[in-house]
Protein backbone atom coordinates (compact mmCIF):
# COMPACT_ATOMS: atom_id res chain seq x y z
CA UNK A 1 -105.89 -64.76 13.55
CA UNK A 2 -103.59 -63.90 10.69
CA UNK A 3 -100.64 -66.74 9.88
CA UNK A 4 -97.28 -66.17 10.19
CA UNK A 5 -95.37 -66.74 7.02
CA UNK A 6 -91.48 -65.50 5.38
CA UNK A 7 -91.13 -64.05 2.15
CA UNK A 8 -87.67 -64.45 0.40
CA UNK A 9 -84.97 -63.04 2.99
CA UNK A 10 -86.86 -64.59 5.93
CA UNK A 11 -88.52 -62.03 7.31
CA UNK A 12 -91.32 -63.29 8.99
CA UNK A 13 -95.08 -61.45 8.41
CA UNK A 14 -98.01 -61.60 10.42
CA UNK A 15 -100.22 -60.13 7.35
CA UNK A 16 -101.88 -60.78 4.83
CA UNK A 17 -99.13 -59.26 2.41
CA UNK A 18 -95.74 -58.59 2.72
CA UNK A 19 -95.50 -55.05 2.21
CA UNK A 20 -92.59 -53.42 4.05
CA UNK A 21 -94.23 -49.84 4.97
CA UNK A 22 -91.64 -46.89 4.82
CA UNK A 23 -90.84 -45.71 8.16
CA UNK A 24 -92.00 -41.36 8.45
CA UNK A 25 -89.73 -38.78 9.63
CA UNK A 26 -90.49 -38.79 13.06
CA UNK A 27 -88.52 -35.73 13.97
CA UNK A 28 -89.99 -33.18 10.79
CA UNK A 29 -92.40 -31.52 13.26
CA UNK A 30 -89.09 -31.03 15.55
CA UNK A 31 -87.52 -29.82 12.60
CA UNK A 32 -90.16 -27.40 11.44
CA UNK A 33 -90.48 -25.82 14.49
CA UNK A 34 -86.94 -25.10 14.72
CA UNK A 35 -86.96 -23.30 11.17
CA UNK A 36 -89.60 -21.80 11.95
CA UNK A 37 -88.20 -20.83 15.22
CA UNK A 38 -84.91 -19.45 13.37
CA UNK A 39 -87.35 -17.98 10.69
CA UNK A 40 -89.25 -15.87 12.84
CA UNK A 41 -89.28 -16.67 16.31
CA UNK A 42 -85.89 -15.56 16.93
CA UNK A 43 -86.76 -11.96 15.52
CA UNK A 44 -90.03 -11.61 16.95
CA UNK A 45 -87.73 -11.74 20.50
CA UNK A 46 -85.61 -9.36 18.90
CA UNK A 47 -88.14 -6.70 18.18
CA UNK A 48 -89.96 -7.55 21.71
CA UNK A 49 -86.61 -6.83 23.85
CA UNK A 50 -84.86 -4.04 21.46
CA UNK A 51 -83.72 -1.86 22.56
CA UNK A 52 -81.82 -3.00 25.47
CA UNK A 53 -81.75 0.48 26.95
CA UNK A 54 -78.54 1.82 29.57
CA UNK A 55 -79.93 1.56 33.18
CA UNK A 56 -76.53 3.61 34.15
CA UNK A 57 -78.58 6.88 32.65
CA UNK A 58 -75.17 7.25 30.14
CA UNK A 59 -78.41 6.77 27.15
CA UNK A 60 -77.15 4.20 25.67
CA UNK A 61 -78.80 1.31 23.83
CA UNK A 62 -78.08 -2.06 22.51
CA UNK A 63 -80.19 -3.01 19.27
CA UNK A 64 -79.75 -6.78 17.62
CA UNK A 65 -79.94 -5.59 14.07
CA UNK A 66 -79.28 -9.23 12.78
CA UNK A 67 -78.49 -13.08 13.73
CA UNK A 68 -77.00 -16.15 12.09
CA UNK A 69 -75.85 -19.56 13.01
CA UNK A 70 -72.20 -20.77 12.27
CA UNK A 71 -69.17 -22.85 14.45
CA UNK A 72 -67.14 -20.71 16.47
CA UNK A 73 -64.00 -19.62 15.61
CA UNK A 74 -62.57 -20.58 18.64
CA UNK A 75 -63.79 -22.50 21.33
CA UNK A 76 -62.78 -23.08 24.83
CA UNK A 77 -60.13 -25.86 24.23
CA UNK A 78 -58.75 -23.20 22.41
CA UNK A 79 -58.45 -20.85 25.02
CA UNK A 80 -56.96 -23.89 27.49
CA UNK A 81 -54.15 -24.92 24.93
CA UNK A 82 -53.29 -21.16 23.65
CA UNK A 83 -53.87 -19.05 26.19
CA UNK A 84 -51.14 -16.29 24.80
CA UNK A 85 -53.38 -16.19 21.39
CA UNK A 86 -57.05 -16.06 23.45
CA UNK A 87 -55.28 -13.35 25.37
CA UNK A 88 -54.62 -10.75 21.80
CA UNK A 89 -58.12 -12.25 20.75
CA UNK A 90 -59.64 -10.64 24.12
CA UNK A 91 -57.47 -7.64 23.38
CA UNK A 92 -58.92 -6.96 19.82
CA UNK A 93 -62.70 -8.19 20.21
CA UNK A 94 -63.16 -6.87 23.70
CA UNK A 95 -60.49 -4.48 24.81
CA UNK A 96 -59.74 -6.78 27.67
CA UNK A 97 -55.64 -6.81 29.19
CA UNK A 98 -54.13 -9.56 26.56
CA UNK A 99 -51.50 -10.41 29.52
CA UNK A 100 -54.14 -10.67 32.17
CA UNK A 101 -56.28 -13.04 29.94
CA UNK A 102 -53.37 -14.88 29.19
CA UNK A 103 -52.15 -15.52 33.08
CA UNK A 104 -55.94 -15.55 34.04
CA UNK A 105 -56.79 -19.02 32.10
CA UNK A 106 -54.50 -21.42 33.35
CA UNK A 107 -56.39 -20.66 36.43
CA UNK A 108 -60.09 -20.99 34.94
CA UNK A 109 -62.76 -23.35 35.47
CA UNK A 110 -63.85 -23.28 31.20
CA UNK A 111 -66.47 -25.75 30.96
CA UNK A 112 -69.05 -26.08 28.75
CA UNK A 113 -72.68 -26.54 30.58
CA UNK A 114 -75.96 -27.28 28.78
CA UNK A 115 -78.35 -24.34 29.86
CA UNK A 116 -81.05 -27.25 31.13
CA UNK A 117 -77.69 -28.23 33.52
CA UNK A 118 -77.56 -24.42 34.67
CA UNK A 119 -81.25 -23.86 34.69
CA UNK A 120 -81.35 -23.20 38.81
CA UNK A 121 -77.99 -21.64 39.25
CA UNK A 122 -79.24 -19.21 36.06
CA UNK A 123 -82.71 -18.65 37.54
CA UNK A 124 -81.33 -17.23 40.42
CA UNK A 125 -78.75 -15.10 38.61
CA UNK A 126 -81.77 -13.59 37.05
CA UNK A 127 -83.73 -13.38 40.27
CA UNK A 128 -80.99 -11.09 41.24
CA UNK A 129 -80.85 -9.17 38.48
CA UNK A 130 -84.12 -8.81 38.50
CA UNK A 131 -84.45 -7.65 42.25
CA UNK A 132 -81.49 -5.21 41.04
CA UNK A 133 -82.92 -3.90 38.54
CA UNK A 134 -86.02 -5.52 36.51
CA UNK A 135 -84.83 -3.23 33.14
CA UNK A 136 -81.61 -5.55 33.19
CA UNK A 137 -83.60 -8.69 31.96
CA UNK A 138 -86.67 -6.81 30.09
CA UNK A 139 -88.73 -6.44 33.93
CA UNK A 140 -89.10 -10.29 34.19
CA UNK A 141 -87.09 -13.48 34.65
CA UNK A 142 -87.29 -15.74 31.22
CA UNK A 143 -89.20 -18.71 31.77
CA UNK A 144 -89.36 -22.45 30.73
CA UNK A 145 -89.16 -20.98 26.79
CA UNK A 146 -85.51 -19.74 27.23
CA UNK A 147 -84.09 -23.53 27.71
CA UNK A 148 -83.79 -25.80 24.77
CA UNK A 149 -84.02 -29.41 25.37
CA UNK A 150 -80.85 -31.35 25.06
């Protein structure tokens, strides 16, 4: 049985030597994965649901040319505490009524909810999407893969 014994500070040792090891980066595999996940993942999903063709019959498509990763430029708070400027935002990105957004989110539920939170209310959104129309979510609902973990 080895002997306890202190070196200077008082840490006590059970070994033969003293030798603090350095602790590893228990989280690079984690970290890998998600480069490599940004790296290449991300666009191999790209290129398997492009394009995201019309199921109106009007021929049009949606194509993801590109991605990146940045903060928002406005977030939900936002929208709560300046509803008159989230209204002209609406307006110019998405040609929604600027005066209806702006009377319309005093009276909104805007939370934020983690996707794993959502995962059973979302599944069945997609089940009905699906039974709708399987071209509206690429002929299948997403599985597990779709949900990061928290």
């Amino acid at each position: 049985m080895a002997k306890k014994h202190f070196n200077a500070v008082g840490r006590a040792f059970f070994s033969k030597e003293d030798v603090v090891l350095e602790t590893p980066d228990l989280i690079a595999h984690q970290k890998e994965s998600w480069k490599d996940f940004v790296d290449n993942g991300l666009s191999e999903i790209f290129e398997e649901i492009n394009p995201i063709d019309d199921y109106t019959g009007q021929k049009l498509a949606l194509r993801f040319k590109s991605y990146n990763f940045q903060d928002p430029k406005t977030t939900k708070d936002f929208a709560k505490e300046n509803p008159e400027e989230a209204g002209k935002l609406a307006k110019e990105k998405l040609g929604m009524d600027a005066e209806v957004v702006k009377k319309s989110i005093p009276k909104m539920g805007l939370n934020f909810v983690h996707a794993q939170d959502a995962k059973k209310t979302l599944n069945e959104y997609y089940k009905i999407m699906k039974d709708y129309d399987p071209k509206n979510i690429g002929g299948k609902v997403p599985d597990e893969n779709l949900y990061l973990n928290k």
